[in-house]
N, C-alpha and C. Protein backbone atom coordinates (compact mmCIF):
# COMPACT_ATOMS: atom_id res chain seq x y z
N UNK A 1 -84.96 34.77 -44.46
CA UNK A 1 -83.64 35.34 -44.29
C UNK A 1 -82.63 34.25 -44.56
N UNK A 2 -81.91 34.85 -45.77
CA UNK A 2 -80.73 33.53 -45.76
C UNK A 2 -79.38 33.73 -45.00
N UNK A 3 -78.45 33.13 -44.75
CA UNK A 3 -76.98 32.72 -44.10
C UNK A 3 -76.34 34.17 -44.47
N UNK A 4 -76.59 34.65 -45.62
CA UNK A 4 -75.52 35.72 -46.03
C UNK A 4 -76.52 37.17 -44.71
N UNK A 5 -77.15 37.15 -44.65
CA UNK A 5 -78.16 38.02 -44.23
C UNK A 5 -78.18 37.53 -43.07
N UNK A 6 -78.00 36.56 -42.05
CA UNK A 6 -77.70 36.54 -40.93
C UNK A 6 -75.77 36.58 -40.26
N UNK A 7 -74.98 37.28 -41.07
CA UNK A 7 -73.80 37.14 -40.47
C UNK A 7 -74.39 38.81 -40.03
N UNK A 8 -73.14 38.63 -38.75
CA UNK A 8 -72.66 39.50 -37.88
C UNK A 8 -72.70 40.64 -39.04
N UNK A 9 -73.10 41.59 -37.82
CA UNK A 9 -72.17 43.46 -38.36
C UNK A 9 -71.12 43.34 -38.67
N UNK A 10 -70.48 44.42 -39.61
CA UNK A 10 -68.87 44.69 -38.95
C UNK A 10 -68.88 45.64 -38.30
N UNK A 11 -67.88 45.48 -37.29
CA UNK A 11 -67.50 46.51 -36.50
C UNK A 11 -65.93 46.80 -36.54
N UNK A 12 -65.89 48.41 -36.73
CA UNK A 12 -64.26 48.61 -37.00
C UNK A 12 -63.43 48.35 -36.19
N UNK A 13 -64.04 48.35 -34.75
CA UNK A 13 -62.74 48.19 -33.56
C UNK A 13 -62.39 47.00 -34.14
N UNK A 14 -63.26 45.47 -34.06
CA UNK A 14 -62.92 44.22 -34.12
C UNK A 14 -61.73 44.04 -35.30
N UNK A 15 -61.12 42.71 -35.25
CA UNK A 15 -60.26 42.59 -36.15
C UNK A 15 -60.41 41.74 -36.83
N UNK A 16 -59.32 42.04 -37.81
CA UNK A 16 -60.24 42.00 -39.46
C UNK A 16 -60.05 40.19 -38.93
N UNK A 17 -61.00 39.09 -40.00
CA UNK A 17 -60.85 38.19 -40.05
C UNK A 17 -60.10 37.62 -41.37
N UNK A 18 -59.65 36.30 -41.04
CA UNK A 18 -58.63 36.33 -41.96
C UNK A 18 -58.87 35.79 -43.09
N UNK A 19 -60.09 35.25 -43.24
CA UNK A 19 -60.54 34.98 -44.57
C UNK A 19 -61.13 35.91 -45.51
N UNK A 20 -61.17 37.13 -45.24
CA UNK A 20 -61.42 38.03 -45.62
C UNK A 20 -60.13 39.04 -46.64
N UNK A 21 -60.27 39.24 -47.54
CA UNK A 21 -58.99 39.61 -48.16
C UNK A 21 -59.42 41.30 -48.12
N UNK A 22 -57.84 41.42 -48.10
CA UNK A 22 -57.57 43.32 -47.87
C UNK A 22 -55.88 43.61 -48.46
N UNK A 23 -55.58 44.46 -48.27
CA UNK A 23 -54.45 45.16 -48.90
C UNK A 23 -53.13 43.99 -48.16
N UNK A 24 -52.36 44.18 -48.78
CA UNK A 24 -51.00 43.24 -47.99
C UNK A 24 -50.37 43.92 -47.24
N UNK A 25 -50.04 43.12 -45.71
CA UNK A 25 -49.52 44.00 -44.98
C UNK A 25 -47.63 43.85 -45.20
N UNK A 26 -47.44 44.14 -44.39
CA UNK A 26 -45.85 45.03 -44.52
C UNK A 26 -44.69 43.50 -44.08
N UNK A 27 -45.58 42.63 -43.46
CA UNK A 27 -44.71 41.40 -43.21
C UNK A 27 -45.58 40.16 -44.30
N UNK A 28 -45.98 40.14 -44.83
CA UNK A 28 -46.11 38.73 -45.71
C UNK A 28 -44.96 39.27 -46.72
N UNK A 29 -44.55 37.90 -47.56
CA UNK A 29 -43.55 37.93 -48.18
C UNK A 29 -43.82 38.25 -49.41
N UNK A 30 -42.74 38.57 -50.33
CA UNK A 30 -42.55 39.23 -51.45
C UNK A 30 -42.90 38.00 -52.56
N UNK A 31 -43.67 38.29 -53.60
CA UNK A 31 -44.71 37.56 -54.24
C UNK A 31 -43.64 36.58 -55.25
N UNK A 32 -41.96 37.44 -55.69
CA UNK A 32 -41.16 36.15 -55.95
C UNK A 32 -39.83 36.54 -55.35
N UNK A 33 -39.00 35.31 -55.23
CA UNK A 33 -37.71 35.62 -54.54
C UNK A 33 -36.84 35.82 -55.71
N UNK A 34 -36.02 36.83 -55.72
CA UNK A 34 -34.56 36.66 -56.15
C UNK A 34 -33.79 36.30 -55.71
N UNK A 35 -33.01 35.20 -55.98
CA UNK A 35 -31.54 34.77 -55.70
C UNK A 35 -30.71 36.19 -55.72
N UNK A 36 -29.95 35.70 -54.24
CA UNK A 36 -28.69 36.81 -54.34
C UNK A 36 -27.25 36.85 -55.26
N UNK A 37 -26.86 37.97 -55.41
CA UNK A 37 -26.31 38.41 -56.74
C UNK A 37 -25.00 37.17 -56.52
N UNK A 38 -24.00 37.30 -55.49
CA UNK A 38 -23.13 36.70 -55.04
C UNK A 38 -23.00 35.16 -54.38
N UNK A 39 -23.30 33.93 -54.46
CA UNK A 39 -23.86 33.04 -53.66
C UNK A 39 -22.80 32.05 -54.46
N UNK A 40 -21.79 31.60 -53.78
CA UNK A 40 -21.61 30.63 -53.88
C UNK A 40 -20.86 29.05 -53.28
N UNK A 41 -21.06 28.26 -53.40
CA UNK A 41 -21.16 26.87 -52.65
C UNK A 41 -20.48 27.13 -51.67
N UNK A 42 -21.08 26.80 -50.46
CA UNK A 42 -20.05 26.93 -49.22
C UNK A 42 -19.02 26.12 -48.84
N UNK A 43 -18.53 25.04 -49.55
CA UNK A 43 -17.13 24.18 -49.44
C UNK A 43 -16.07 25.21 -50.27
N UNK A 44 -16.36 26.17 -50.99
CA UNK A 44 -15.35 26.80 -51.58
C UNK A 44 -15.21 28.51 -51.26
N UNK A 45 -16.01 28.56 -49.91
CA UNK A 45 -15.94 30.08 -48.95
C UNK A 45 -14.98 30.11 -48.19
N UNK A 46 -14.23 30.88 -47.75
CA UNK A 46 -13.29 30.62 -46.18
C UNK A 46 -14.27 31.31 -45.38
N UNK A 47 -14.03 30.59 -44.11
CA UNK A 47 -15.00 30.48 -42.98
C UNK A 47 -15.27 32.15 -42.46
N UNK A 48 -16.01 32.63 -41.79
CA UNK A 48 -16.03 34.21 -41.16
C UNK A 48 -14.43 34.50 -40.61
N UNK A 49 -14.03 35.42 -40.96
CA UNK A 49 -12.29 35.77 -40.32
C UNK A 49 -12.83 36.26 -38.55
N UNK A 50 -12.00 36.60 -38.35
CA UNK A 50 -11.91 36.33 -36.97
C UNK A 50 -12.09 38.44 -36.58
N UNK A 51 -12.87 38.95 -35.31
CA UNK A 51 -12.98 40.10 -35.33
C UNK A 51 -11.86 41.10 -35.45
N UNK A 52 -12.12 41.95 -36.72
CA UNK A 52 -11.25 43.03 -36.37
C UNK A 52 -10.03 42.92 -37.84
N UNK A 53 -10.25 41.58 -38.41
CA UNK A 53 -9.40 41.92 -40.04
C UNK A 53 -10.50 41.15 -41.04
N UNK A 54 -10.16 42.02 -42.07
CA UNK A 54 -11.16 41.65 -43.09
C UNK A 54 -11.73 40.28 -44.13
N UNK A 55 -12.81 40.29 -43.81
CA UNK A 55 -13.01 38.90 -45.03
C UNK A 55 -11.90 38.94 -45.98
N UNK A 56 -11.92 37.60 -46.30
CA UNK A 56 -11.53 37.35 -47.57
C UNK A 56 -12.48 36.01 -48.40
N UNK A 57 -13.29 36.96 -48.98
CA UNK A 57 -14.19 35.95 -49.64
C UNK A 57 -13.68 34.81 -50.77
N UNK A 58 -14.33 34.27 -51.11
CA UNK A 58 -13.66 33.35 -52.15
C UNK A 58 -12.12 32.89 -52.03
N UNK A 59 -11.45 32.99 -50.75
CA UNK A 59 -10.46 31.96 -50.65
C UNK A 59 -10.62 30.19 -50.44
N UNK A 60 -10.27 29.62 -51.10
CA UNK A 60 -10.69 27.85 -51.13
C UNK A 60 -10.13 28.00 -49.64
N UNK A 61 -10.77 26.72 -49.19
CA UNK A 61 -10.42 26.11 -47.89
C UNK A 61 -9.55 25.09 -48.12
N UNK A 62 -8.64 24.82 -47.34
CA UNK A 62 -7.53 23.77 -47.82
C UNK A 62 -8.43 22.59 -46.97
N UNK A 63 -7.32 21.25 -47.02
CA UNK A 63 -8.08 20.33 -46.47
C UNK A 63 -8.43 20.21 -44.90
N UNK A 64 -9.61 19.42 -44.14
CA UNK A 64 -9.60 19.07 -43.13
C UNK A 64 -9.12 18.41 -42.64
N UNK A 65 -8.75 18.68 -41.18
CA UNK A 65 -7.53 17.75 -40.42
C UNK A 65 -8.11 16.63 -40.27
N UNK A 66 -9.68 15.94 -40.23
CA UNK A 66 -9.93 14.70 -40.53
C UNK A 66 -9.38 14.15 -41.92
N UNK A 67 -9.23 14.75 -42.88
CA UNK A 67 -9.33 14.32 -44.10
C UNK A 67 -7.57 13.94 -44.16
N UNK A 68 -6.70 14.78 -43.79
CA UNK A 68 -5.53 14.91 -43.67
C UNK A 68 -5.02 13.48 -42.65
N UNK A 69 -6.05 13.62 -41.62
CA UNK A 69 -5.82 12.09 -40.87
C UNK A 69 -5.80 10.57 -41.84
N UNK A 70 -7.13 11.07 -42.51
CA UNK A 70 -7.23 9.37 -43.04
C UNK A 70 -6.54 9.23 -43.98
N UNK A 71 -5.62 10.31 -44.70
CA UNK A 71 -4.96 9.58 -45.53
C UNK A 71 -3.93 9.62 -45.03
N UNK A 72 -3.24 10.06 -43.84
CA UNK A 72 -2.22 9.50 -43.55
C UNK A 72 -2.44 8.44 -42.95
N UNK A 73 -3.54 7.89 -42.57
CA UNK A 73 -3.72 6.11 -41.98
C UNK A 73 -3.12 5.46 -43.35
N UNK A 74 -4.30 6.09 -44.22
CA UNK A 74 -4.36 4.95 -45.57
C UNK A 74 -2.95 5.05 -46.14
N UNK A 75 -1.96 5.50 -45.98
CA UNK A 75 -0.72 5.66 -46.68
C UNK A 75 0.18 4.79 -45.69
N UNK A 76 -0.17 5.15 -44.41
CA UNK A 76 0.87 3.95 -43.20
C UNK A 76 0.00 2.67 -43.54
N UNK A 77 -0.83 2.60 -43.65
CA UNK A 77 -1.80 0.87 -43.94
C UNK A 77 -1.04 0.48 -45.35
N UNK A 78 -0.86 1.27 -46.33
CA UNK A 78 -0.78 1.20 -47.63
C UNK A 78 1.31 0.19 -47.55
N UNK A 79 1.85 1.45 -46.54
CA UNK A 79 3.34 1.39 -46.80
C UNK A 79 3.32 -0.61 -46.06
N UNK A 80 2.80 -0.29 -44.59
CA UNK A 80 2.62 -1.73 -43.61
C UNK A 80 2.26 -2.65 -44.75
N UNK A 81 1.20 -2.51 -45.41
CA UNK A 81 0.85 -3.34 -46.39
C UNK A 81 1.96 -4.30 -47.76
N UNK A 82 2.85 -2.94 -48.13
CA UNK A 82 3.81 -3.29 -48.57
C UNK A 82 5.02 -4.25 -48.08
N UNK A 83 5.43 -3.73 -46.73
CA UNK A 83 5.77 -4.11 -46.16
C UNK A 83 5.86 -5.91 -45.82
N UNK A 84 4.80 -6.13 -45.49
CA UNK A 84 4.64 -7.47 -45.13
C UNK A 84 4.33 -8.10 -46.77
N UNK A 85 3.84 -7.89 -47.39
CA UNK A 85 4.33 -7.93 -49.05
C UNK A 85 5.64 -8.82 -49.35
N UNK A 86 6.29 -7.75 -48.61
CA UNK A 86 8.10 -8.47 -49.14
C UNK A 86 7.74 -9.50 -47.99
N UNK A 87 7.69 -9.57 -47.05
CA UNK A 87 7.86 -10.65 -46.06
C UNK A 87 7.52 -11.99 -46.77
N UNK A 88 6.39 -11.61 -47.11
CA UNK A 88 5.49 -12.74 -47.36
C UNK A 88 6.49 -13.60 -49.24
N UNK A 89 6.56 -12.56 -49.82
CA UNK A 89 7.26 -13.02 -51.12
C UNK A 89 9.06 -14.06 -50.76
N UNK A 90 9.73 -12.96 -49.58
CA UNK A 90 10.45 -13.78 -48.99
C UNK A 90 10.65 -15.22 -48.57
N UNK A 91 9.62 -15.29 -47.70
CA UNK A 91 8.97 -16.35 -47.45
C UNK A 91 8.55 -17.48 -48.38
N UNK A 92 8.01 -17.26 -49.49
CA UNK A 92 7.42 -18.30 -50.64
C UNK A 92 9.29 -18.34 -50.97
N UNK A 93 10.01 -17.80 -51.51
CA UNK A 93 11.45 -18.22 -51.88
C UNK A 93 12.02 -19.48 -51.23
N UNK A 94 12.22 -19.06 -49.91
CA UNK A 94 12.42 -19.58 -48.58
C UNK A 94 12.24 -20.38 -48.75
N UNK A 95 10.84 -21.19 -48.95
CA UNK A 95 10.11 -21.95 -48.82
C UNK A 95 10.46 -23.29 -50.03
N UNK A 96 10.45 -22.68 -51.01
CA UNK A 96 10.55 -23.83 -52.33
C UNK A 96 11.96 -23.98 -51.88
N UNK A 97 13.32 -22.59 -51.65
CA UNK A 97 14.53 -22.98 -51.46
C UNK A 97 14.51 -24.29 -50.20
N UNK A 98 13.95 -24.43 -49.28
CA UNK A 98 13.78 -25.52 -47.98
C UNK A 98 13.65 -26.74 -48.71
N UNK A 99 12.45 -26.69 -50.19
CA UNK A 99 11.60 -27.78 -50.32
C UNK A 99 10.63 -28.26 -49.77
N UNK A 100 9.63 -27.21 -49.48
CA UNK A 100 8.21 -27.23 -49.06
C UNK A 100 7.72 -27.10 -49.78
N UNK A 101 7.09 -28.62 -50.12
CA UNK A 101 5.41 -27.96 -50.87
C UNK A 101 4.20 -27.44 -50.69
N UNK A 102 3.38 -26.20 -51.55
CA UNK A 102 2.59 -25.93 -51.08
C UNK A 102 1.31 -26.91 -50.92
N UNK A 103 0.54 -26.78 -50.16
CA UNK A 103 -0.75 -27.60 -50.33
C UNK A 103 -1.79 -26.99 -50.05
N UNK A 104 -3.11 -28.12 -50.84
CA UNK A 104 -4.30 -27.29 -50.37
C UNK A 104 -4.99 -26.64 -49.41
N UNK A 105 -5.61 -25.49 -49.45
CA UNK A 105 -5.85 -25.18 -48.72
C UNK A 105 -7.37 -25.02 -48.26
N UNK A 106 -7.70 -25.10 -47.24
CA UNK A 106 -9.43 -25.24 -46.95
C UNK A 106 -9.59 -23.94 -45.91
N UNK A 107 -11.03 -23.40 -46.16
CA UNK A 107 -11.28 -22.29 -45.80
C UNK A 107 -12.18 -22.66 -45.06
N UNK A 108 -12.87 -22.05 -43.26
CA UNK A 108 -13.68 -22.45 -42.22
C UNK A 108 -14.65 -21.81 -43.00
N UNK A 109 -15.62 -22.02 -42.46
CA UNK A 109 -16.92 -21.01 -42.05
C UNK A 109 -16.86 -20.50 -41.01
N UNK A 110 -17.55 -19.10 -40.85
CA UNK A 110 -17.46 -18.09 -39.74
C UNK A 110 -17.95 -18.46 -38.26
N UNK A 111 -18.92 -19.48 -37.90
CA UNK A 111 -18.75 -20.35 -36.86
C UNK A 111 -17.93 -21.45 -36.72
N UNK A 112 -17.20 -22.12 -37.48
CA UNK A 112 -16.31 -23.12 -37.26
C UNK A 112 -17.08 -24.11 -37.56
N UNK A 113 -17.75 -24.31 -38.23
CA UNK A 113 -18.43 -25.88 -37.94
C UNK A 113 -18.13 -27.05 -39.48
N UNK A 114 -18.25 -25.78 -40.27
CA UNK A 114 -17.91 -26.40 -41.59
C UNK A 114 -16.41 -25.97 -42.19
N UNK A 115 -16.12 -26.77 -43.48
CA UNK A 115 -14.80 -26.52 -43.62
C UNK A 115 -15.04 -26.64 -45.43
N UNK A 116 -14.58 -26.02 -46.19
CA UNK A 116 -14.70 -25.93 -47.98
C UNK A 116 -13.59 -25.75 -48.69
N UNK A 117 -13.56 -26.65 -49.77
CA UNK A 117 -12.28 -26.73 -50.39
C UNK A 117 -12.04 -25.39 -51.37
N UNK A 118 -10.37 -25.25 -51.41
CA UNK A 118 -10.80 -23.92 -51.99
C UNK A 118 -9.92 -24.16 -53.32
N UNK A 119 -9.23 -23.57 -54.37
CA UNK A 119 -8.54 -23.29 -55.44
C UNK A 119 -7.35 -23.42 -54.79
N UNK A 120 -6.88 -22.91 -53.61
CA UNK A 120 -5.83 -22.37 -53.31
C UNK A 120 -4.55 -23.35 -52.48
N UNK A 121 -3.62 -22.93 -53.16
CA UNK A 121 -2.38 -23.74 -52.68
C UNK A 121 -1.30 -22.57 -51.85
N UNK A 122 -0.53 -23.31 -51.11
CA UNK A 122 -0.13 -22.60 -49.91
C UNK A 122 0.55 -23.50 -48.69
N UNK A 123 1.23 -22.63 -47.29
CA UNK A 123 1.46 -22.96 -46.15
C UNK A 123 -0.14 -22.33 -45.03
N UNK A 124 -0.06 -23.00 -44.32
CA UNK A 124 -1.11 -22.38 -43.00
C UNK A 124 0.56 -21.42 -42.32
N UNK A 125 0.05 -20.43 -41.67
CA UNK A 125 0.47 -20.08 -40.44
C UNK A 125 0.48 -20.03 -39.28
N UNK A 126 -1.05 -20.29 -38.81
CA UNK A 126 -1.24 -20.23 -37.16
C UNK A 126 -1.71 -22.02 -37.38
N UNK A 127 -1.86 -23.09 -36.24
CA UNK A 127 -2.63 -23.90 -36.13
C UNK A 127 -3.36 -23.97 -36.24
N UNK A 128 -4.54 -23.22 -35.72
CA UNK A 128 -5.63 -23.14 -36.46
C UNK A 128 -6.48 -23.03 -37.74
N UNK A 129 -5.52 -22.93 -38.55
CA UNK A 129 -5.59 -23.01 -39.60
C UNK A 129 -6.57 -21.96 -40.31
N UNK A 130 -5.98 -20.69 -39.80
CA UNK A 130 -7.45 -19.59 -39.98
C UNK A 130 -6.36 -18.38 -41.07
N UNK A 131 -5.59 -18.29 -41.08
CA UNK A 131 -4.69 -18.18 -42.55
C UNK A 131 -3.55 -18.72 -42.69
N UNK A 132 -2.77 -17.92 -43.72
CA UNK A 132 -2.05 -18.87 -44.95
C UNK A 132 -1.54 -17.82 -45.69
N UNK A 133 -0.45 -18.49 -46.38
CA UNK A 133 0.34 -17.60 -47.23
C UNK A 133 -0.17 -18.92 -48.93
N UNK A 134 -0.19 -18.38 -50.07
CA UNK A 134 -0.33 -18.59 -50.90
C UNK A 134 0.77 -19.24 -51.67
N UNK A 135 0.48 -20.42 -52.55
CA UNK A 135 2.07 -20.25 -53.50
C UNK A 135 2.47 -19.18 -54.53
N UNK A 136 1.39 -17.90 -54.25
CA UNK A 136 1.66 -16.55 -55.41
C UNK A 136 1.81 -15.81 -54.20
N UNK A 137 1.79 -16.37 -53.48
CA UNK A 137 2.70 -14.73 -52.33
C UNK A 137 1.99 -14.17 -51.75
N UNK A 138 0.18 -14.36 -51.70
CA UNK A 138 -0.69 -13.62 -51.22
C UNK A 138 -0.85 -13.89 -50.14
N UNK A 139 -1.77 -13.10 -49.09
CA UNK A 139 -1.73 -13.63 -47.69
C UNK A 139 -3.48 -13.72 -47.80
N UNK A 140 -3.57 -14.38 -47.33
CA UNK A 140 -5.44 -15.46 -46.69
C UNK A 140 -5.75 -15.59 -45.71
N UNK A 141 -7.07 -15.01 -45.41
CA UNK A 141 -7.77 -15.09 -44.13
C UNK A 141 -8.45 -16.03 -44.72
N UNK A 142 -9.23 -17.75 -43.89
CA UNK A 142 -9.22 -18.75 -44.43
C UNK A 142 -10.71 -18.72 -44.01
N UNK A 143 -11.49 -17.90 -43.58
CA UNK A 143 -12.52 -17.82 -42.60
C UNK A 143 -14.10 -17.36 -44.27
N UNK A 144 -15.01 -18.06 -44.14
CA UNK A 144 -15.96 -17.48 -45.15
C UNK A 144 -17.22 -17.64 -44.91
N UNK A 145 -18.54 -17.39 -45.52
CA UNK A 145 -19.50 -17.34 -44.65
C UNK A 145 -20.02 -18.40 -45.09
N UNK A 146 -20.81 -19.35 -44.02
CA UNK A 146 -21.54 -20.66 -44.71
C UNK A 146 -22.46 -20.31 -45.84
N UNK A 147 -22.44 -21.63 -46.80
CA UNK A 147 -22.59 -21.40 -47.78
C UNK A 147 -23.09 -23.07 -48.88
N UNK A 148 -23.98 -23.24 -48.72
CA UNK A 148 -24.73 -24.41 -49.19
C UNK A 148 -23.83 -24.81 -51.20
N UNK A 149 -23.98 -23.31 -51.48
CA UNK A 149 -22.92 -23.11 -52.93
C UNK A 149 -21.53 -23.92 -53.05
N UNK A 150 -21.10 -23.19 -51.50
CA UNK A 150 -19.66 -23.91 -51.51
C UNK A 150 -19.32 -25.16 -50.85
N UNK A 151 -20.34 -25.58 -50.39
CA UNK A 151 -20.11 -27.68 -49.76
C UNK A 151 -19.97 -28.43 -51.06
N UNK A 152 -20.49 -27.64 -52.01
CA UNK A 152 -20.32 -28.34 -53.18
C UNK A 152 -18.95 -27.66 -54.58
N UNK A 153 -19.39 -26.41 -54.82
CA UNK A 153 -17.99 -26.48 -55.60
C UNK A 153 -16.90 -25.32 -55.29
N UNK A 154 -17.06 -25.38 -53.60
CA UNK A 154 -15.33 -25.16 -52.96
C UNK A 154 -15.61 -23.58 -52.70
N UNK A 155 -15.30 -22.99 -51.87
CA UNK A 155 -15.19 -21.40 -51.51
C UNK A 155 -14.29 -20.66 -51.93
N UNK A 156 -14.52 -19.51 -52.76
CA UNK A 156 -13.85 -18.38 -52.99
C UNK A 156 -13.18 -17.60 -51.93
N UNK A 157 -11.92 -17.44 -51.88
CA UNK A 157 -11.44 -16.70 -50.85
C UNK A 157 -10.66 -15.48 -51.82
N UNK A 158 -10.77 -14.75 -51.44
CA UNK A 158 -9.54 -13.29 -52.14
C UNK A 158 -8.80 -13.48 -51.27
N UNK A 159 -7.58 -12.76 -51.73
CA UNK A 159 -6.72 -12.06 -51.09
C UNK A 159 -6.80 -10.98 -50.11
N UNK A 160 -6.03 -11.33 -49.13
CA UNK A 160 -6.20 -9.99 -47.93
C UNK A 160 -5.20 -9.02 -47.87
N UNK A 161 -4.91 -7.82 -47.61
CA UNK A 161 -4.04 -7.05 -47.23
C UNK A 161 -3.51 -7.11 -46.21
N UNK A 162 -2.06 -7.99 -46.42
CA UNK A 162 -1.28 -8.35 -45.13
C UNK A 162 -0.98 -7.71 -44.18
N UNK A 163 -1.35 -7.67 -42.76
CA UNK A 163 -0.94 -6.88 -41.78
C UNK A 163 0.42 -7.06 -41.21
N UNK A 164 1.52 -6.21 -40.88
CA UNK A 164 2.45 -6.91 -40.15
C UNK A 164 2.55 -7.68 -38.65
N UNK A 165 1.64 -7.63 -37.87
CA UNK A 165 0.90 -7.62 -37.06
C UNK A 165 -0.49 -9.01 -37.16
N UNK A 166 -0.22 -10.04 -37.25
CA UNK A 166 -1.59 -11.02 -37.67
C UNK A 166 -2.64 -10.52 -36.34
N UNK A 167 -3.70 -10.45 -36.56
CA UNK A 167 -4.97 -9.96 -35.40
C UNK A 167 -4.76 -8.88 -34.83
N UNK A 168 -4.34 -7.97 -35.31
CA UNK A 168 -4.11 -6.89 -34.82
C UNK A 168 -5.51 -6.08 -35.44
N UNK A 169 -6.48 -5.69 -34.16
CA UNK A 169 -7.62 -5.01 -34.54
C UNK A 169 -8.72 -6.19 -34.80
N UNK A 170 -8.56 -7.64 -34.03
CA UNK A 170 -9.41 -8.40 -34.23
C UNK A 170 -10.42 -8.49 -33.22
N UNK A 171 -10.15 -8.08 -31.68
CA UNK A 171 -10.60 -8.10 -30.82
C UNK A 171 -11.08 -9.71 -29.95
N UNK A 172 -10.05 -10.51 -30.41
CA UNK A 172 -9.97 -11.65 -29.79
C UNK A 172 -8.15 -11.52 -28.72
N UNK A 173 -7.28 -10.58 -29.10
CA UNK A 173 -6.65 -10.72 -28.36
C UNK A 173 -4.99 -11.41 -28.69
N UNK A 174 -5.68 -12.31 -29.65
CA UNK A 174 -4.22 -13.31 -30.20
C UNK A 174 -3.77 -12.40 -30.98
N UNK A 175 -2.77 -11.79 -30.69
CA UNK A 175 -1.78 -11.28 -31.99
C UNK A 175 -0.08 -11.40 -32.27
N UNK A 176 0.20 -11.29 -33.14
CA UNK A 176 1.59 -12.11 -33.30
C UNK A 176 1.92 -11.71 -34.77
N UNK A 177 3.20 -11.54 -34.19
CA UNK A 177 4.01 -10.35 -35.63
C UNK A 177 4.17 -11.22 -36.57
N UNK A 178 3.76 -10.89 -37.91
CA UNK A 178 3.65 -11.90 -39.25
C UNK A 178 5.43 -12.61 -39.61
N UNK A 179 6.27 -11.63 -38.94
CA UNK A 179 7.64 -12.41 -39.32
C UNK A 179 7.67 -13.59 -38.60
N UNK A 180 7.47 -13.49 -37.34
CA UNK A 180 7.75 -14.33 -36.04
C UNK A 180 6.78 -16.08 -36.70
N UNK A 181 5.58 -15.48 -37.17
CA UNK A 181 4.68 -16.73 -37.90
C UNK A 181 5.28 -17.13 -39.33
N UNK A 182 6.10 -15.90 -39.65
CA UNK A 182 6.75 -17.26 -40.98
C UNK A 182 8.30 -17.95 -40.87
N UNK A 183 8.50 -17.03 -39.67
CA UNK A 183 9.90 -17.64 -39.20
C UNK A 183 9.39 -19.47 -38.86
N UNK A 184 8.46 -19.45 -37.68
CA UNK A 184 7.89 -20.60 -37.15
C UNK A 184 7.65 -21.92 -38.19
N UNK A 185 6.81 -21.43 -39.29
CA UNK A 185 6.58 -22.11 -39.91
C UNK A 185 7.56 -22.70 -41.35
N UNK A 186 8.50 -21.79 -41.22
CA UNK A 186 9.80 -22.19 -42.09
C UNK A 186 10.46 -23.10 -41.04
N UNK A 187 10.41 -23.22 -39.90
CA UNK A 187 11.55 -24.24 -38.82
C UNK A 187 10.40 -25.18 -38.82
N UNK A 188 9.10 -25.50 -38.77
CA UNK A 188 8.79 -27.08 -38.68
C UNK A 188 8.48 -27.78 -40.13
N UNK A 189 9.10 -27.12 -41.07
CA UNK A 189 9.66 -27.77 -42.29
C UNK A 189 8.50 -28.49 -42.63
N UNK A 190 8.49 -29.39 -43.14
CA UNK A 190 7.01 -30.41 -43.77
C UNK A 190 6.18 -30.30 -42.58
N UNK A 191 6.43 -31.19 -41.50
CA UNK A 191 5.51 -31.05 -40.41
C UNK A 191 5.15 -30.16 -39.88
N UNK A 192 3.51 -29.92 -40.13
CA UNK A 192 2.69 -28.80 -39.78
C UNK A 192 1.48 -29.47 -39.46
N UNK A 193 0.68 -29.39 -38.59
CA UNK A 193 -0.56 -29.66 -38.47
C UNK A 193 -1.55 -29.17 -39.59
């Protein structure tokens, strides 16, 4: 007697097993899908209307009030930006009108320990010597990351987008309005640390 010849009876009460194939029942799914006739991207649906007045499909969604937020940051950052712009261009006038020369300027490393010569000519603003106004008017954060490259031929610094406000959003605490720091540094004339 072989394996096929020792399975079980069937019996009709029992239920069917499932390796066993039979007609398709009424819940397995349909052998291909159609895409629906109407479908399209949901950033350009208006949302479900509210109970009791009718869709209106395919109206665009205007913008989100996040989206509406950040560009009104980026447009007050943009104008502030300008802003201290003129200050700063003021300032370089000021400055040659006094007879200040600019001088070099050296950029820290981000722990303080090292210091790298940079391209750049300029006033410091704070004592610390952690920025600077440029002799092209730009404003400099003087701070860069150590750098074995630059002990030897000097650190790249860009330009920063002047805040009116110096440390404002630094989370050390020191902050001090960028006029008040070029007022300061136009009254101790040559002598500056």
């Amino acid at each position: 007697m072989d394996a096929d010849d020792r399975a079980a009876p069937h019996r009709p009460d029992a239920p069917s097993r499932p390796d066993t194939l039979g007609p398709p029942n009424a819940l397995s799914p349909p052998d291909t899908l159609s895409p629906p006739d109407t479908l399209s991207p949901p950033d350009t649906l208006s949302p479900p209307s509210a109970p009791g007045r009718p869709d209106t499909p395919g109206r665009p969604i205007g913008p989100t009030p996040a989206a509406g937020h950040a560009a009104a940051l980026e447009a007050g950052r943009a104008a502030e930006a300008r802003e201290a712009g003129d200050l700063l261009a003021a300032f370089v006038r000021r400055a040659a009108d006094r007879g200040l020369v600019p001088g070099p300027l050296r950029a820290a490393s981000f722990d303080g320990r090292t210091t790298y010569r940079t391209t750049l000519r300029g006033w410091y603003l704070k004592k610390n010597r952690s920025v600077a106004v440029g002799a092209d008017g730009n404003y400099y954060v003087l701070t860069v990351p150590s750098s074995l490259r630059a002990r030897f031929s000097g650190a790249d610094v860009p330009p920063s987008s002047p805040r009116l406000v110096v440390g404002a959003g630094g989370g050390d605490g020191e902050t001090i309005p960028l006029a008040l720091l070029l007022e300061r540094r136009l009254e101790a004339g040559a002598v500056w640390p």
